[in-house]
Structure formats: structure tokens, C-alpha cells
Protein backbone atom coordinates (compact mmCIF):
# COMPACT_ATOMS: atom_id res chain seq x y z
CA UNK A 1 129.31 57.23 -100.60
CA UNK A 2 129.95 59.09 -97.27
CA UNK A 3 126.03 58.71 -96.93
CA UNK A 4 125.97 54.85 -97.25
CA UNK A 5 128.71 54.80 -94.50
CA UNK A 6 127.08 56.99 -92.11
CA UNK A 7 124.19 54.61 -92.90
CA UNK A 8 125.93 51.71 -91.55
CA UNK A 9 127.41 53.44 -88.74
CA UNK A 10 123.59 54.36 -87.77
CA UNK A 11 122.42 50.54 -87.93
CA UNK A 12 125.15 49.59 -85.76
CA UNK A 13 124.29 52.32 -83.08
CA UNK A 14 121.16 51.08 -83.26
CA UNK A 15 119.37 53.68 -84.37
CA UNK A 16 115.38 53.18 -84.64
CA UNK A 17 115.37 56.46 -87.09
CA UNK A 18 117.75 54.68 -89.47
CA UNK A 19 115.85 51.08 -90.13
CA UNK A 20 112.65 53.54 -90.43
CA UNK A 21 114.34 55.56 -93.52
CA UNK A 22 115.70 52.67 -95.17
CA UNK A 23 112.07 51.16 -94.89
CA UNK A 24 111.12 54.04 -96.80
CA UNK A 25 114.02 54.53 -99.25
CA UNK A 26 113.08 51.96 -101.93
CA UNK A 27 116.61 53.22 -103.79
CA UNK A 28 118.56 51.47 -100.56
CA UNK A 29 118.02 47.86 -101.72
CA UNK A 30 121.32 48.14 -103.27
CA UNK A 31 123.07 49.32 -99.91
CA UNK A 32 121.20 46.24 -97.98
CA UNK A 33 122.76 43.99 -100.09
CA UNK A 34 126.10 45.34 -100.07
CA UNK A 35 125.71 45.69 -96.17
CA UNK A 36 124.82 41.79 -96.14
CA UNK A 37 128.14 40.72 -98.33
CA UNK A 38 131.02 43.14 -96.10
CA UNK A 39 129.30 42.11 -93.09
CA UNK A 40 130.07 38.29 -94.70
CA UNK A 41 133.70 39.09 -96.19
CA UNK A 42 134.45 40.18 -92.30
CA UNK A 43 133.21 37.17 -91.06
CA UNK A 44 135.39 35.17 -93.80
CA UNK A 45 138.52 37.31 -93.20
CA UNK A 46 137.71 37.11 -89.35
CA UNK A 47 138.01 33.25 -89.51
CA UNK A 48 141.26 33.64 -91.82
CA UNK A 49 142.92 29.92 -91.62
CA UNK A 50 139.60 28.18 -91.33
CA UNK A 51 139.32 27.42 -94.95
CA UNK A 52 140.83 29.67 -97.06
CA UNK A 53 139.30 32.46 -99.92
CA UNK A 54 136.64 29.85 -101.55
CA UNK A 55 135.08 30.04 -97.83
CA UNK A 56 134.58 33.80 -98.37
CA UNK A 57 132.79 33.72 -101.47
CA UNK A 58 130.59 30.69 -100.29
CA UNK A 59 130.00 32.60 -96.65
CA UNK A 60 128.94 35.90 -98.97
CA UNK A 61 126.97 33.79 -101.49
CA UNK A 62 125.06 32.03 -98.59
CA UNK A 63 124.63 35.05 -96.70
CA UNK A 64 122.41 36.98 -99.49
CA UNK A 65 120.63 33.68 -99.53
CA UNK A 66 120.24 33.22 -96.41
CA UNK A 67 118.72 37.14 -96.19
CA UNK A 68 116.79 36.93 -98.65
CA UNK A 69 114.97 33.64 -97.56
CA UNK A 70 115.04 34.74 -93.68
CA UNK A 71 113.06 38.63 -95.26
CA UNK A 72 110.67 36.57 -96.94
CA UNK A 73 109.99 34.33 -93.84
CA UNK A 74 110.16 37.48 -91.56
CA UNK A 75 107.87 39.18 -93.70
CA UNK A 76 105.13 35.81 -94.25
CA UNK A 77 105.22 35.56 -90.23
CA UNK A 78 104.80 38.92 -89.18
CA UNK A 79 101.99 40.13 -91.62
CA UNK A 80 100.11 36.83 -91.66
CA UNK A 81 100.47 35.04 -88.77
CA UNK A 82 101.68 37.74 -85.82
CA UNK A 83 100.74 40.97 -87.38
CA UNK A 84 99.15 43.88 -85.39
CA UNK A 85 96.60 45.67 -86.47
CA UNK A 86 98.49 48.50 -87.83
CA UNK A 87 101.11 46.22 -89.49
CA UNK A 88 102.11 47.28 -92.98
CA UNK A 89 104.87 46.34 -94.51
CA UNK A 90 106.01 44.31 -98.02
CA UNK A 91 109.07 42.18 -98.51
CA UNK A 92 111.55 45.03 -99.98
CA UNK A 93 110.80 46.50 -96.53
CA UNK A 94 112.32 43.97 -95.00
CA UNK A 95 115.06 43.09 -96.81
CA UNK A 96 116.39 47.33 -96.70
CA UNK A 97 116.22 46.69 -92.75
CA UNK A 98 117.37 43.28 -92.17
CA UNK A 99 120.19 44.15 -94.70
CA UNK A 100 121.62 47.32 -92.59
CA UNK A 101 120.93 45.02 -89.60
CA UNK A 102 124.34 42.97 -90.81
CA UNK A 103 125.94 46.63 -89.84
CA UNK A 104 127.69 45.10 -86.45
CA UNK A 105 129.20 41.66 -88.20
CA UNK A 106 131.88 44.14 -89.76
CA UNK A 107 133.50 44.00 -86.53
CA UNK A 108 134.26 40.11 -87.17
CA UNK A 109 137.13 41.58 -89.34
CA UNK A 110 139.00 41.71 -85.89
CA UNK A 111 138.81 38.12 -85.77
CA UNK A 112 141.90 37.60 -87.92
CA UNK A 113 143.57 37.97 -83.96
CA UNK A 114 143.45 35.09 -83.05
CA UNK A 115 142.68 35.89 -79.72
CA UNK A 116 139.61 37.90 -80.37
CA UNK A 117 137.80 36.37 -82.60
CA UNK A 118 135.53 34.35 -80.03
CA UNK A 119 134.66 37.35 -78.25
CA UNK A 120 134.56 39.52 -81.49
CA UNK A 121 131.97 36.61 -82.99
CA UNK A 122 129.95 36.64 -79.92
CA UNK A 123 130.07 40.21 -79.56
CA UNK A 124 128.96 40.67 -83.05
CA UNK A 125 126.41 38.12 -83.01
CA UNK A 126 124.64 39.51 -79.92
CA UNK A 127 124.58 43.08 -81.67
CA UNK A 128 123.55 41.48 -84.88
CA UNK A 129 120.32 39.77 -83.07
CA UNK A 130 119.60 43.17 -81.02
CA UNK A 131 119.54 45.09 -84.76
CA UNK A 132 117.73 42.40 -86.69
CA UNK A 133 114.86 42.18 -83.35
CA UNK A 134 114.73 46.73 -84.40
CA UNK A 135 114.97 45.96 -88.02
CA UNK A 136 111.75 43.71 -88.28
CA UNK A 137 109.93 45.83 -85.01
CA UNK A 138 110.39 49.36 -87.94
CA UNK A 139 109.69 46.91 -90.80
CA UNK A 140 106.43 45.61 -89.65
CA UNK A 141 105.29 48.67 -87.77
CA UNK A 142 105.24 46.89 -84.48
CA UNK A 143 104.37 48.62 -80.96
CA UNK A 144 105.73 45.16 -79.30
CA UNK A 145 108.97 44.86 -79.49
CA UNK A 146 108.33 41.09 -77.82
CA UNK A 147 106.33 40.24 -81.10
CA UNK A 148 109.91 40.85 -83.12
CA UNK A 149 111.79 38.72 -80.97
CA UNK A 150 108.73 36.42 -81.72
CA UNK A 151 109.45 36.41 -85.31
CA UNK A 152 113.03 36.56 -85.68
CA UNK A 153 113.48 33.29 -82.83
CA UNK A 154 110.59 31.43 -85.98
CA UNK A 155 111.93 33.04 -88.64
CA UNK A 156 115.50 32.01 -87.70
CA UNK A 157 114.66 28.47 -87.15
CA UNK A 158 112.24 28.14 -90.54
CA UNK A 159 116.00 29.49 -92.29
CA UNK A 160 118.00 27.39 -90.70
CA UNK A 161 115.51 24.37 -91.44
CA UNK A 162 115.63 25.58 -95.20
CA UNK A 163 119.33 26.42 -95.48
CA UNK A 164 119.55 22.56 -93.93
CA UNK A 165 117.90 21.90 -96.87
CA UNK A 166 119.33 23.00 -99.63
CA UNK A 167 122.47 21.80 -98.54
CA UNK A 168 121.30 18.39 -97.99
CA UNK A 169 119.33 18.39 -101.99
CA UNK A 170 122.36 20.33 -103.48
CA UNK A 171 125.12 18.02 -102.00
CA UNK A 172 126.95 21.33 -101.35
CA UNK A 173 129.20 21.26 -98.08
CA UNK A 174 128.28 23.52 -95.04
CA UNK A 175 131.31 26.29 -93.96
CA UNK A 176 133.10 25.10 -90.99
């Protein structure tokens, strides 16, 4: 387990070596996934008093939703529409580094003071973008780093659109 920790202490230093083994470790699937739900049960603690437990499991639910849809985007966008011409990558690829790119949201935890949590969430979310921008660059084998940003500004609004979505068809209520 000490392994899966250092992991996650790697994503959230940012480091380029770590979302290029977990593009390559097949077996850390698992680990993404489990990255994506503590990174959401911080975020859920964090906002303690803004709806309670059945937030938490809804924010954790979403959130593997959410990644899942947002790889899958990230993945359609940057092979077939902006891909370089050494771009390889599949959709397990990015889901290992988009996963470990949730590393930073366990800070959100310190939200449950009250008078961090603003600058905890923005902190968080900032580091979160800067990770997810590395996490598709390694994923798709990009030189640009410009062409990441690229598809993580479309990717996120294609989720966002979809999430809107499935909300809307499903009646279910959106988190405040």
C-alpha cells in the first residue's frame, strides 16, 4: 500500500515520470479509481454542513462518472481530432492518468475549517487543472503542452454539457 501512497504523493508534485508509469501500468486502473473517489470524499467532507453524508456518496458516484466520461472525451479529442503525429494512446491510458490527476483535491479535506475551504477549493482546483493538463500531455504522447490545455478546456465543456444532461433526463438533483 505504501506504493499506492507514494503514487499519489508523486501526482500531486507533479511529477511527469509518475502519469508516464501509470500510463504503462495497466494493473493501476484500480488505484485511478480509488484516487478519483478520496479525492471526492475530501471534497464532501471539505463542504461538511452543505448537505450532509448522501452528498458524499452522490459527489463520489458522480465523480467516477464524470472521469470516466471526461477519459473517453479526452481520449476521442486528442487521438482523432488534435492528435500529433506520434500520438498513441487508448482509453485505459487515460483514465490511469486522469485518475492520479485527482491527487491534489485530497487537500479539500481542510475545508471542514470553515475559513479555508475557499482558498483550499481554489487551491485544489488550480492544482487539479495543472495535473489533469500533464496527465493527458503523458497520456497522448504530446510534445505541446498547449495542445493539452486544448483538450482538457473541450473536453471539460463536452462533460459538463453531458453531466447537464443526464441530470436533466434522470430528474436527479445537482450537489450544491
Amino acid at each position: 500500500m505504501s506504493g499506492f501512497w507514494e503514487r499519489i504523493v508523486r501526482a500531486a508534485k507533479l511529477d511527469v515520470g509518475l502519469y508516464r508509469e501509470v500510463e504503462a501500468d495497466k494493473g493501476a486502473l484500480g488505484q485511478a479509481m480509488v484516487v478519483v473517489v478520496l479525492s471526492s470524499i475530501a471534497a464532501g467532507i471539505g463542504n461538511a454542513g452543505k448537505g450532509g453524508m448522501g452528498w458524499i456518496l452522490i459527489g463520489a458516484v458522480t465523480a467516477l462518472v464524470g472521469w470516466y466520461i471526461w477519459a473517453y472525451i479526452a481520449y476521442f479529442i486528442g487521438t482523432k481530432l488534435l492528435p500529433e503525429p506520434q500520438t498513441k494512446a487508448n482509453h485505459g491510458e487515460l483514465l490511469r492518468t486522469i485518475g492520479f490527476s485527482s491527487s491534489p483535491g485530497l487537500i479539500r479535506i481542510l475545508g471542514v475549517v470553515p475559513i479555508l475551504r475557499k482558498i483550499v477549493f481554489l487551491i485544489a482546483g488550480i492544482w487539479m487543472l495543472v495535473a489533469m493538463i500533464i496527465a493527458v500531455r503523458e497520456a497522448l504522447d504530446y510534445q505541446s503542452t498547449l495542445r493539452a490545455v486544448g483538450v482538457c478546456a473541450i473536453g471539460w465543456i463536452i462533460q459538463v454539457a453531458v453531466l447537464m444532461l443526464i441530470f436533466a433526463l434522470t430528474g436527479f438533483p445537482k450537489p450544491s
